[in-house]
PDB file of N, CA and C in Angstrom:
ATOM      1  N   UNK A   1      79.712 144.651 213.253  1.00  0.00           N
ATOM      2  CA  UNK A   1      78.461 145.305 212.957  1.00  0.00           C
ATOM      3  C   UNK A   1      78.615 146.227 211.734  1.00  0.00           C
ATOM      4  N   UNK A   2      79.673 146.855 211.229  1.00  0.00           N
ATOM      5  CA  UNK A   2      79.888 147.849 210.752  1.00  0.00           C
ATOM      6  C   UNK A   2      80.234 147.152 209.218  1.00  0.00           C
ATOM      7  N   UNK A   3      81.099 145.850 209.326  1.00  0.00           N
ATOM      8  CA  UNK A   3      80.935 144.838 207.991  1.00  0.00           C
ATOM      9  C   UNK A   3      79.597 144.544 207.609  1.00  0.00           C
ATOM     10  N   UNK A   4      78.786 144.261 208.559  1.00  0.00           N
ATOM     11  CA  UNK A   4      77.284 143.668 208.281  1.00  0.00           C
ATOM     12  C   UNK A   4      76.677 144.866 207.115  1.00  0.00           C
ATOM     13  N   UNK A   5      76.673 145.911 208.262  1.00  0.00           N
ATOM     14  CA  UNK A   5      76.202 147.463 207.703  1.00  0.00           C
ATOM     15  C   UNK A   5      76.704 147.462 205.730  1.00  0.00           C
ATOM     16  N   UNK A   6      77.966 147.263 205.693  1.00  0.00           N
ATOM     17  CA  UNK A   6      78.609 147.873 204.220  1.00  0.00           C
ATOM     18  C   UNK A   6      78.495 146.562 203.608  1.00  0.00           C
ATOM     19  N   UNK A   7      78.043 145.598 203.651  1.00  0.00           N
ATOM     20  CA  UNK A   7      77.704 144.276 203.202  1.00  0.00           C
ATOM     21  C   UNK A   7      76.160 144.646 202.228  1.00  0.00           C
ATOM     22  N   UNK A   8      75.321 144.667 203.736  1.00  0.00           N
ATOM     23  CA  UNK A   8      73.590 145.320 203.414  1.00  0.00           C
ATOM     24  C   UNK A   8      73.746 145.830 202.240  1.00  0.00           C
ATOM     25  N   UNK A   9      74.598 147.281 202.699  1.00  0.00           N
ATOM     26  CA  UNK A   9      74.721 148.516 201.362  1.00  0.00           C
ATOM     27  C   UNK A   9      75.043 148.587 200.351  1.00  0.00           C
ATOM     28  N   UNK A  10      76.282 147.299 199.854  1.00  0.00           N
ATOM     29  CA  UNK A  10      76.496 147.182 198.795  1.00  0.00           C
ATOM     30  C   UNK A  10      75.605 146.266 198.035  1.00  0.00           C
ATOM     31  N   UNK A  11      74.924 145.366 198.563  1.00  0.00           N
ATOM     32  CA  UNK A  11      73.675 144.191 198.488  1.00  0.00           C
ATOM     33  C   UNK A  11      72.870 145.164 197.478  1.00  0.00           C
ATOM     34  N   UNK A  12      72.422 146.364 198.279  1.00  0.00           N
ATOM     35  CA  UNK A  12      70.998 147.036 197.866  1.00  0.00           C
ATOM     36  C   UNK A  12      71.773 147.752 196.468  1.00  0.00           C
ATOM     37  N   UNK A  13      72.541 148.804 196.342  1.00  0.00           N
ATOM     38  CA  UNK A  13      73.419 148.722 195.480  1.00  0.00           C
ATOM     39  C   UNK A  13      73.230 148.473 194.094  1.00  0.00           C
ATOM     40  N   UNK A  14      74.022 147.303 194.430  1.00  0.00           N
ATOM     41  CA  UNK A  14      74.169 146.224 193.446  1.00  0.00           C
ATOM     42  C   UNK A  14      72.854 145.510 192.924  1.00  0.00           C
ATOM     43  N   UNK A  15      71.520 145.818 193.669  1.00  0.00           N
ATOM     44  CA  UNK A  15      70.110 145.486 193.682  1.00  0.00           C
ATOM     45  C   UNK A  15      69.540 147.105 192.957  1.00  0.00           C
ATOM     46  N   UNK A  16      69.529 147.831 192.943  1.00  0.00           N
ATOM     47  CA  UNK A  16      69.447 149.414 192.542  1.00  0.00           C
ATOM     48  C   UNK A  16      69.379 149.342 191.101  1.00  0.00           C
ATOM     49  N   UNK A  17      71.109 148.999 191.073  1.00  0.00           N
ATOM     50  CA  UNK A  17      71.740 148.720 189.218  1.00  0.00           C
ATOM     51  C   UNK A  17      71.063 148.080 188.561  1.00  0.00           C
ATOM     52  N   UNK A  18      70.702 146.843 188.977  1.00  0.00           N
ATOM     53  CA  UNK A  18      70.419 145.460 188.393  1.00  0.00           C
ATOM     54  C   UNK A  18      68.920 146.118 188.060  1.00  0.00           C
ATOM     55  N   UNK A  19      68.125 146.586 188.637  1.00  0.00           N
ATOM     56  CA  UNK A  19      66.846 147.348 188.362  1.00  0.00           C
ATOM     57  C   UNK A  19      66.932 148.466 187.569  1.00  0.00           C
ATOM     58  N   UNK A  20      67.791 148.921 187.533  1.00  0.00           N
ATOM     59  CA  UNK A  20      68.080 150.204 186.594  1.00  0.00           C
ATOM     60  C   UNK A  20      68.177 149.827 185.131  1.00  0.00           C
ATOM     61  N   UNK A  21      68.866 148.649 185.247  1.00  0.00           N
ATOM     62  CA  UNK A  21      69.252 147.917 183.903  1.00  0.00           C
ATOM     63  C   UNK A  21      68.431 147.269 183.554  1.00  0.00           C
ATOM     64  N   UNK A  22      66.938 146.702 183.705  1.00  0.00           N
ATOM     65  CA  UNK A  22      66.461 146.054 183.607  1.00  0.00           C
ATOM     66  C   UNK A  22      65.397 146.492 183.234  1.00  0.00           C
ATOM     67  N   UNK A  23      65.308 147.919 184.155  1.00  0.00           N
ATOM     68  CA  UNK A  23      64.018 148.936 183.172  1.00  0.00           C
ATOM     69  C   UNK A  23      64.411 149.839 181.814  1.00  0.00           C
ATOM     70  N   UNK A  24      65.633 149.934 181.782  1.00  0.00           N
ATOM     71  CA  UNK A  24      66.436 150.439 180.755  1.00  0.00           C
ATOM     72  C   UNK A  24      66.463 149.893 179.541  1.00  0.00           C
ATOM     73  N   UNK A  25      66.674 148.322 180.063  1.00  0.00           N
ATOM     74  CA  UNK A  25      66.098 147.581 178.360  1.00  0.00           C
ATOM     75  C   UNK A  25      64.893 147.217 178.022  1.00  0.00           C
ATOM     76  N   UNK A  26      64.029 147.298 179.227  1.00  0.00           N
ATOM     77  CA  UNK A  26      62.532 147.489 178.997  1.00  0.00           C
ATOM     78  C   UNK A  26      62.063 148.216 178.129  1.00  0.00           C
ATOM     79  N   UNK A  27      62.421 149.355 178.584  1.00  0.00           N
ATOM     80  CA  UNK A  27      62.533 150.586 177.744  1.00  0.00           C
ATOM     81  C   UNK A  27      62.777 150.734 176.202  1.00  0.00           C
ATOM     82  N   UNK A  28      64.182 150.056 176.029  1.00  0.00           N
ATOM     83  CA  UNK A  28      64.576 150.149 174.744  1.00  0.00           C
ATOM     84  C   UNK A  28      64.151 149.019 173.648  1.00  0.00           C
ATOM     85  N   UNK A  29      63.468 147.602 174.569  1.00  0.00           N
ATOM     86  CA  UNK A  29      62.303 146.520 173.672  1.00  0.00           C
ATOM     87  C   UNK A  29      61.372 147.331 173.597  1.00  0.00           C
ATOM     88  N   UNK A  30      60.828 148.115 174.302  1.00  0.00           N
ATOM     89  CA  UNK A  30      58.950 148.968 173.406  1.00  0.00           C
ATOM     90  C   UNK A  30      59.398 149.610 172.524  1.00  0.00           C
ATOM     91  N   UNK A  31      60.747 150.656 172.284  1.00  0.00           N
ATOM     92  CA  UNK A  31      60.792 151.645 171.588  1.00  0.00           C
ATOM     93  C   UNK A  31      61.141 151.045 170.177  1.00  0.00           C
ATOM     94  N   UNK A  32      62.003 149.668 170.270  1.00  0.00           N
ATOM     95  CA  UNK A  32      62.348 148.722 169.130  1.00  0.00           C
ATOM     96  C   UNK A  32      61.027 148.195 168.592  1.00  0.00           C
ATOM     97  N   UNK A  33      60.199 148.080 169.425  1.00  0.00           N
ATOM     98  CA  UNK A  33      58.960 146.894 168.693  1.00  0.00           C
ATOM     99  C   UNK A  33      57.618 148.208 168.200  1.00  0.00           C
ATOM    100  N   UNK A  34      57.755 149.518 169.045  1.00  0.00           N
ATOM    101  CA  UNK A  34      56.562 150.154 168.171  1.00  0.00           C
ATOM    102  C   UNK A  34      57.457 150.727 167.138  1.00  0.00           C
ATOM    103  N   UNK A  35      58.875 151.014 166.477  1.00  0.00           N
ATOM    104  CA  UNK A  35      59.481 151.330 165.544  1.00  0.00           C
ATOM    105  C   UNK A  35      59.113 150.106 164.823  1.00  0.00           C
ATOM    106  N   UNK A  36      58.656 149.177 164.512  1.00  0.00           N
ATOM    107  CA  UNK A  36      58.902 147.971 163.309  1.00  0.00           C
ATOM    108  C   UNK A  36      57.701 147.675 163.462  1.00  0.00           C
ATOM    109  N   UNK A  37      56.425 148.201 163.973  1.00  0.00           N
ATOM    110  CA  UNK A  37      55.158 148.561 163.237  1.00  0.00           C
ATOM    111  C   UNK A  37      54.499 149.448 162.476  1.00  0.00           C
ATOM    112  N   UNK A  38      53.543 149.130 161.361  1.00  0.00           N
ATOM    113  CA  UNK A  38      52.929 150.035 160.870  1.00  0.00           C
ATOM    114  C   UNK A  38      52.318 151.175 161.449  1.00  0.00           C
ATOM    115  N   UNK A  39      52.216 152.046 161.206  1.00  0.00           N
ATOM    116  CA  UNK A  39      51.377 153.310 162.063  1.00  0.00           C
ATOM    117  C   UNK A  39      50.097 153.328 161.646  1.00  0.00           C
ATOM    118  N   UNK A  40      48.921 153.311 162.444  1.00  0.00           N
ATOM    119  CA  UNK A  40      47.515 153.451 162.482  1.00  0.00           C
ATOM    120  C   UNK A  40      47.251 154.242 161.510  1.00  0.00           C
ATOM    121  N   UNK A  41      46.402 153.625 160.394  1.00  0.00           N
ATOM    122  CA  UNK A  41      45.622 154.498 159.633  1.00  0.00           C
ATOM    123  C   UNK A  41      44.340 154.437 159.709  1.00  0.00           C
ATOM    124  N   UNK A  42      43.309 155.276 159.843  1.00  0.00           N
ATOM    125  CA  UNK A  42      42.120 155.706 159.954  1.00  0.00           C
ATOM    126  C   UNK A  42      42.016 156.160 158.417  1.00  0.00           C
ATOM    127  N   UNK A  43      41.238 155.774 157.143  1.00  0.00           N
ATOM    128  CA  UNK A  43      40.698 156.363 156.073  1.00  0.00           C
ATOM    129  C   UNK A  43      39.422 156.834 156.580  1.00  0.00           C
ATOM    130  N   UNK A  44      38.528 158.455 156.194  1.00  0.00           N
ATOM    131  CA  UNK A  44      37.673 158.310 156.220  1.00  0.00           C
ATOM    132  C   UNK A  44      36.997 159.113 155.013  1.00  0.00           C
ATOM    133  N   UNK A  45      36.546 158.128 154.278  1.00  0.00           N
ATOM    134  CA  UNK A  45      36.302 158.543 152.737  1.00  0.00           C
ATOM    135  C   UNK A  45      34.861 159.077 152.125  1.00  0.00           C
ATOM    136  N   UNK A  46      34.514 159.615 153.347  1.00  0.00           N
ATOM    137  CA  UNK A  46      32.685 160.023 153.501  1.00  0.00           C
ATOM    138  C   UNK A  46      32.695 161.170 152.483  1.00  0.00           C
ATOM    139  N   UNK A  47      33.423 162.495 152.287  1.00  0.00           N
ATOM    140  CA  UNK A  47      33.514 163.336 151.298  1.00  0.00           C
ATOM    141  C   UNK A  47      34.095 163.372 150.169  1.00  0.00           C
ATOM    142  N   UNK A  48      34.584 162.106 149.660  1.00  0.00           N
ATOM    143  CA  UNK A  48      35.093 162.408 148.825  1.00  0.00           C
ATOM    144  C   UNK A  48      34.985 162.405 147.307  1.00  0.00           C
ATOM    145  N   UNK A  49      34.137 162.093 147.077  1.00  0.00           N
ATOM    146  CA  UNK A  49      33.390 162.482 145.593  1.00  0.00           C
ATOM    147  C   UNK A  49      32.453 161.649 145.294  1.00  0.00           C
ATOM    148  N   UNK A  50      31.795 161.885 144.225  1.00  0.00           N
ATOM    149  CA  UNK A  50      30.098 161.484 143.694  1.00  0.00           C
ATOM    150  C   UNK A  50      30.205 159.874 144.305  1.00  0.00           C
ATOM    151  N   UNK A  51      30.815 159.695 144.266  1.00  0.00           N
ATOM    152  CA  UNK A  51      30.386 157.959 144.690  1.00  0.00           C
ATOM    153  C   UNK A  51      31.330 157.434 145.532  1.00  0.00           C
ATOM    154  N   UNK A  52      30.643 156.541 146.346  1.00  0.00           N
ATOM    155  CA  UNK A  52      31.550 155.646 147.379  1.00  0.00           C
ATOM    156  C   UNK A  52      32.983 154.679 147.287  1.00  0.00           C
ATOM    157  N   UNK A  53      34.086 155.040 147.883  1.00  0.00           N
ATOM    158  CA  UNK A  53      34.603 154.130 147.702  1.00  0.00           C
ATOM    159  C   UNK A  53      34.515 152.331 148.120  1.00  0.00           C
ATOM    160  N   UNK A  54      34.844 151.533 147.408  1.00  0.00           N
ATOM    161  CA  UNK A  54      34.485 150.474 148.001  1.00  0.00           C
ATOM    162  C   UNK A  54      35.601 150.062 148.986  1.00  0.00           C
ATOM    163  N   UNK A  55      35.157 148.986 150.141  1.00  0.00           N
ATOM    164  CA  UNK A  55      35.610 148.615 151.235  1.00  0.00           C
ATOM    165  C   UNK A  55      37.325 147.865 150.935  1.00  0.00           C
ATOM    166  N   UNK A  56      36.902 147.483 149.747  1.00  0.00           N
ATOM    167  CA  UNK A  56      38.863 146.751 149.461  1.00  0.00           C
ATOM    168  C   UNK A  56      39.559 147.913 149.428  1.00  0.00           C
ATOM    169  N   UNK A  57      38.592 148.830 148.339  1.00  0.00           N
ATOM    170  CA  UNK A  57      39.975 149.989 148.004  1.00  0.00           C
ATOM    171  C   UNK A  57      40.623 151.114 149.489  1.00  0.00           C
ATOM    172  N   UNK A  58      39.151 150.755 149.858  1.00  0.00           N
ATOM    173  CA  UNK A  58      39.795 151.632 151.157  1.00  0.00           C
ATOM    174  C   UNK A  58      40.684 151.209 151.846  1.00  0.00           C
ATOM    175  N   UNK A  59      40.810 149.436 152.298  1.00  0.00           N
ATOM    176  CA  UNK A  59      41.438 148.869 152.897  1.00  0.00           C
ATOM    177  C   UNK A  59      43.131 149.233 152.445  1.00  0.00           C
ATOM    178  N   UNK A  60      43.107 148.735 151.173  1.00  0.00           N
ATOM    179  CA  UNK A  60      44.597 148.868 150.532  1.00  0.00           C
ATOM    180  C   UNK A  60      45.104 150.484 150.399  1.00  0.00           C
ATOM    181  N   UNK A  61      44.094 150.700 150.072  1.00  0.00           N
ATOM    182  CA  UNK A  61      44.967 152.463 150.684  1.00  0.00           C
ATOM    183  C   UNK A  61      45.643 152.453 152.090  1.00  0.00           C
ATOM    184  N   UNK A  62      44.540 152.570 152.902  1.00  0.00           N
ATOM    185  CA  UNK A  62      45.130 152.464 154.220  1.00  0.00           C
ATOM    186  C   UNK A  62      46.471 152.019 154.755  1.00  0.00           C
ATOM    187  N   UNK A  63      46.391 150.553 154.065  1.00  0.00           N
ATOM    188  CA  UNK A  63      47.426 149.455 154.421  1.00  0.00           C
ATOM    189  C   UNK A  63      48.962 149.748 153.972  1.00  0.00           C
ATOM    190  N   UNK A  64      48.545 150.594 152.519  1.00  0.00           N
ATOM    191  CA  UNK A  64      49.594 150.880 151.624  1.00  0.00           C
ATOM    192  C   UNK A  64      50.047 152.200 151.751  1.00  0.00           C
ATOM    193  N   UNK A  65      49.310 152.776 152.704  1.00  0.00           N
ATOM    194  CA  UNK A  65      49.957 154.380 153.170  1.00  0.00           C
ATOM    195  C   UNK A  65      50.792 154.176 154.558  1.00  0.00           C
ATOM    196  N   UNK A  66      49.896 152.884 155.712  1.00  0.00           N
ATOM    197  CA  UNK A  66      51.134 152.853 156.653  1.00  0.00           C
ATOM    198  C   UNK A  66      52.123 152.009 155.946  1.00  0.00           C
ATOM    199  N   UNK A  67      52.458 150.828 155.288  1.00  0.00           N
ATOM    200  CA  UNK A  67      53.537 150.428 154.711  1.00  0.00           C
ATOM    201  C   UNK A  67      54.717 151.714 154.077  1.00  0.00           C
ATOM    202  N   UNK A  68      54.129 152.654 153.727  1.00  0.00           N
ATOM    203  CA  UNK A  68      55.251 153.457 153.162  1.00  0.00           C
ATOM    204  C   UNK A  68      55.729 154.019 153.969  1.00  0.00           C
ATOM    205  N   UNK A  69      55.291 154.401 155.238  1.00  0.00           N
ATOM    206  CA  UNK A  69      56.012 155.136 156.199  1.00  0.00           C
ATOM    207  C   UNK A  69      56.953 154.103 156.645  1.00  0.00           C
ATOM    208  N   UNK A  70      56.637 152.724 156.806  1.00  0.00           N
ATOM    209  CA  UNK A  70      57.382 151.812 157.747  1.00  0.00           C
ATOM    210  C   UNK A  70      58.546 151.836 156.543  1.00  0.00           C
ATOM    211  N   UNK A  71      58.229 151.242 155.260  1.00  0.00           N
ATOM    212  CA  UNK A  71      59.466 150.803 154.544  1.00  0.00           C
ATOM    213  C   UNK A  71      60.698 152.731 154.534  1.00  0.00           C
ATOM    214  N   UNK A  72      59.942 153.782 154.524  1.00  0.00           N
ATOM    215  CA  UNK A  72      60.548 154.663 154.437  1.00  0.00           C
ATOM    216  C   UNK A  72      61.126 155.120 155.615  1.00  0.00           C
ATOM    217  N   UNK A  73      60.858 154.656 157.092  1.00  0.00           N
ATOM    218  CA  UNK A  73      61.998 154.852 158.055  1.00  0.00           C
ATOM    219  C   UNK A  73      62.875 153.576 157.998  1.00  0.00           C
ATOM    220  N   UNK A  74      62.315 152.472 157.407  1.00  0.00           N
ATOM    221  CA  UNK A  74      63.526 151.670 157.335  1.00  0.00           C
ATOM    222  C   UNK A  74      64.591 151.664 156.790  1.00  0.00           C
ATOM    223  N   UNK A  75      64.981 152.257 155.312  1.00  0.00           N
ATOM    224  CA  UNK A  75      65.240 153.173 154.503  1.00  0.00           C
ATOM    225  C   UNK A  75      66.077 153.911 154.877  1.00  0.00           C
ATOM    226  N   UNK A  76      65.430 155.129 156.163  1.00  0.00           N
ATOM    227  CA  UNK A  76      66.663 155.949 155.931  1.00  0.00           C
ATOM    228  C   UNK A  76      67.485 155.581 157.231  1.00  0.00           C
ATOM    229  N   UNK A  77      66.731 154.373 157.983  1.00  0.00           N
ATOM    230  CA  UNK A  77      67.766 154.174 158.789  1.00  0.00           C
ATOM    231  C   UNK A  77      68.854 152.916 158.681  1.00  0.00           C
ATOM    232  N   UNK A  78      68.385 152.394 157.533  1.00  0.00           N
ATOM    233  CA  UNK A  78      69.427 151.196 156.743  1.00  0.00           C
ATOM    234  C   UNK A  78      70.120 152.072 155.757  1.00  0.00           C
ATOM    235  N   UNK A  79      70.036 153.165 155.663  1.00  0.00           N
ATOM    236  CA  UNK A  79      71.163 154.201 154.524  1.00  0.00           C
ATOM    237  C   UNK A  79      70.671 153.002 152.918  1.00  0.00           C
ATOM    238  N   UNK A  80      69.374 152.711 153.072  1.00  0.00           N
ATOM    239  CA  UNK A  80      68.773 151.457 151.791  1.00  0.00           C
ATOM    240  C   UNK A  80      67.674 152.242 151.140  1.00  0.00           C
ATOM    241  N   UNK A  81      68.248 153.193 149.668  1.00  0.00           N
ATOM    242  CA  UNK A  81      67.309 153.666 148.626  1.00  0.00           C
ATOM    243  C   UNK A  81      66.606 152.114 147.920  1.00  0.00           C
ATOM    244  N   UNK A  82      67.221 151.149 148.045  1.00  0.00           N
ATOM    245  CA  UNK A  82      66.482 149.984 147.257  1.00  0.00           C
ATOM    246  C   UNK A  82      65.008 149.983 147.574  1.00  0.00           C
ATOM    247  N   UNK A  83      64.496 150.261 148.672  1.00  0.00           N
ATOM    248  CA  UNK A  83      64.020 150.011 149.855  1.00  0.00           C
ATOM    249  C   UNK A  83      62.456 150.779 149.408  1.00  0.00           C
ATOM    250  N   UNK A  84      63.166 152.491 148.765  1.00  0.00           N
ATOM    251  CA  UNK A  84      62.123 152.843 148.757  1.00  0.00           C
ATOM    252  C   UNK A  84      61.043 152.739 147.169  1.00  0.00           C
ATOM    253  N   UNK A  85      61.868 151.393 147.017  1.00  0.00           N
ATOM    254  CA  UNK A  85      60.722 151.187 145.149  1.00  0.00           C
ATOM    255  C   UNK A  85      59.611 150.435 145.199  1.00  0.00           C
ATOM    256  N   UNK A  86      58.724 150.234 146.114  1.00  0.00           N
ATOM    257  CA  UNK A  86      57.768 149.574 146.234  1.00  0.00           C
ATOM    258  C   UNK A  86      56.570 150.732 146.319  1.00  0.00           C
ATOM    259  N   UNK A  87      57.244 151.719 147.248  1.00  0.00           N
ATOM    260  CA  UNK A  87      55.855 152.853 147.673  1.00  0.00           C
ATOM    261  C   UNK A  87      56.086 153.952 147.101  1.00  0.00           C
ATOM    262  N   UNK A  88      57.328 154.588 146.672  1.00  0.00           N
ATOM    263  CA  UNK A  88      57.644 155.585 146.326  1.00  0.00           C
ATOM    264  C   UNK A  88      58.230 155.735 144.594  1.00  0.00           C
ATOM    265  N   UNK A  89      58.162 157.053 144.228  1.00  0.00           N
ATOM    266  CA  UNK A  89      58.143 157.867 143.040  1.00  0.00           C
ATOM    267  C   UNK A  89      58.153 158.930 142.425  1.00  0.00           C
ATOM    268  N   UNK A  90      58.845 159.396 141.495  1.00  0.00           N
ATOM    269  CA  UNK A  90      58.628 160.931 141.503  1.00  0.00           C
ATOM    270  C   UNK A  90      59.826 161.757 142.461  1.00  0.00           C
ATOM    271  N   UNK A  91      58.802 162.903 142.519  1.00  0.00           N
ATOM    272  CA  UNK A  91      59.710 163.936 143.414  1.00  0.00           C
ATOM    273  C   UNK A  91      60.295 163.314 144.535  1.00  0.00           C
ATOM    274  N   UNK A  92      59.165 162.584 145.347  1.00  0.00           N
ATOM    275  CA  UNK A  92      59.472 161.964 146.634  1.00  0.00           C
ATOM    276  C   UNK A  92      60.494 161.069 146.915  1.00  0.00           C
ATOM    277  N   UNK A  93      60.176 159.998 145.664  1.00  0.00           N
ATOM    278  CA  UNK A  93      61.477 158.877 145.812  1.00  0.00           C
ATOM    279  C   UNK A  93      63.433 160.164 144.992  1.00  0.00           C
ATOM    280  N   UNK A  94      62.877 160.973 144.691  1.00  0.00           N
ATOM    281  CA  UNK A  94      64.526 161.389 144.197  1.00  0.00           C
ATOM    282  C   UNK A  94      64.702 162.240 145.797  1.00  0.00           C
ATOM    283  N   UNK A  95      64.016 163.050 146.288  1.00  0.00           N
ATOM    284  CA  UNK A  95      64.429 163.354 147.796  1.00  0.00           C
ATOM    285  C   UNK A  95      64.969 162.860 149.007  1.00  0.00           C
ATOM    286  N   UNK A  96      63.970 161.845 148.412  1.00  0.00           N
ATOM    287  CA  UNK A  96      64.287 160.435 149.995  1.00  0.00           C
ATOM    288  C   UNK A  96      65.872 160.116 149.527  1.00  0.00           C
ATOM    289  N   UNK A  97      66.212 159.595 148.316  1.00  0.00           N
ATOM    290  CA  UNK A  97      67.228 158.891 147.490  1.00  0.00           C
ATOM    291  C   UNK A  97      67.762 160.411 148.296  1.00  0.00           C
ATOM    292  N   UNK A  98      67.795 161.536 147.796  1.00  0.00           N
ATOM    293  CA  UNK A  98      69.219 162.459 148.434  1.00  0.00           C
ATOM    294  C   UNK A  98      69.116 162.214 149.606  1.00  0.00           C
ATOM    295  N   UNK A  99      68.435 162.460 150.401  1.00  0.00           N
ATOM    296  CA  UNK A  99      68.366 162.419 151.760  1.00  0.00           C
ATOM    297  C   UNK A  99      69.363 161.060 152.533  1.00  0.00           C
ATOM    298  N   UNK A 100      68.930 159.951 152.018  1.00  0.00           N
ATOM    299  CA  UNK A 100      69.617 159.120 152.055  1.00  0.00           C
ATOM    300  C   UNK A 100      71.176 158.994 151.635  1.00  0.00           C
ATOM    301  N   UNK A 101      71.469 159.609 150.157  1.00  0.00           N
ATOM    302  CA  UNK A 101      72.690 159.337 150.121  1.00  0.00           C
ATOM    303  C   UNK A 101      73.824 160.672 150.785  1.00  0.00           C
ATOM    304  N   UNK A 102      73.420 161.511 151.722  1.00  0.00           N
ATOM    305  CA  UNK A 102      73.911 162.161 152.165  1.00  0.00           C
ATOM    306  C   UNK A 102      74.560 161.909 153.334  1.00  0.00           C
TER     307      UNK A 102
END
């Protein structure tokens, strides 16, 4: 009876882990897949001077402001200044560049 008993216990156990591990990499596929998306941009261009922007330009702003965040954590977490010459310039791209080569 007492084999049966420590049989059960190690069963559940070994059933415990296997669940532990299983929500654990659950876990670590969402945190991988919302890191390697763009981040939500909302433009809202109602004030901003004598005339309207049009609907492309708004679009590509948008598009081209979350792209820089994505290529710029990719960047500093590939230790890859190449990385940041598409979106960046100026003050920003020589910071990122230190930041990076540090």
């Amino acid at each position: 009876m007492r084999k049966l008993a420590n049989t059960i216990l190690r069963r559940l156990i070994l059933l415990l882990a296997a669940g532990l591990v299983i929500v654990c990499f659950s876990f670590l596929q969402s945190q991988i897949h919302a890191a390697s998306e763009a981040p939500k941009v909302d433009l809202n261009p109602d004030n901003v001077g004598p005339r309207a922007i049009e609907e492309l330009t708004s679009k590509t702003i948008a598009r081209d402001y979350a792209n820089s965040w994505k290529t710029m954590a990719e960047a500093l977490d590939k230790n890859r200044v190449d990385l940041l010459d598409g979106y960046f310039t100026g003050f920003a791209k020589d910071k990122l560049t230190q930041l990076i080569a540090q």
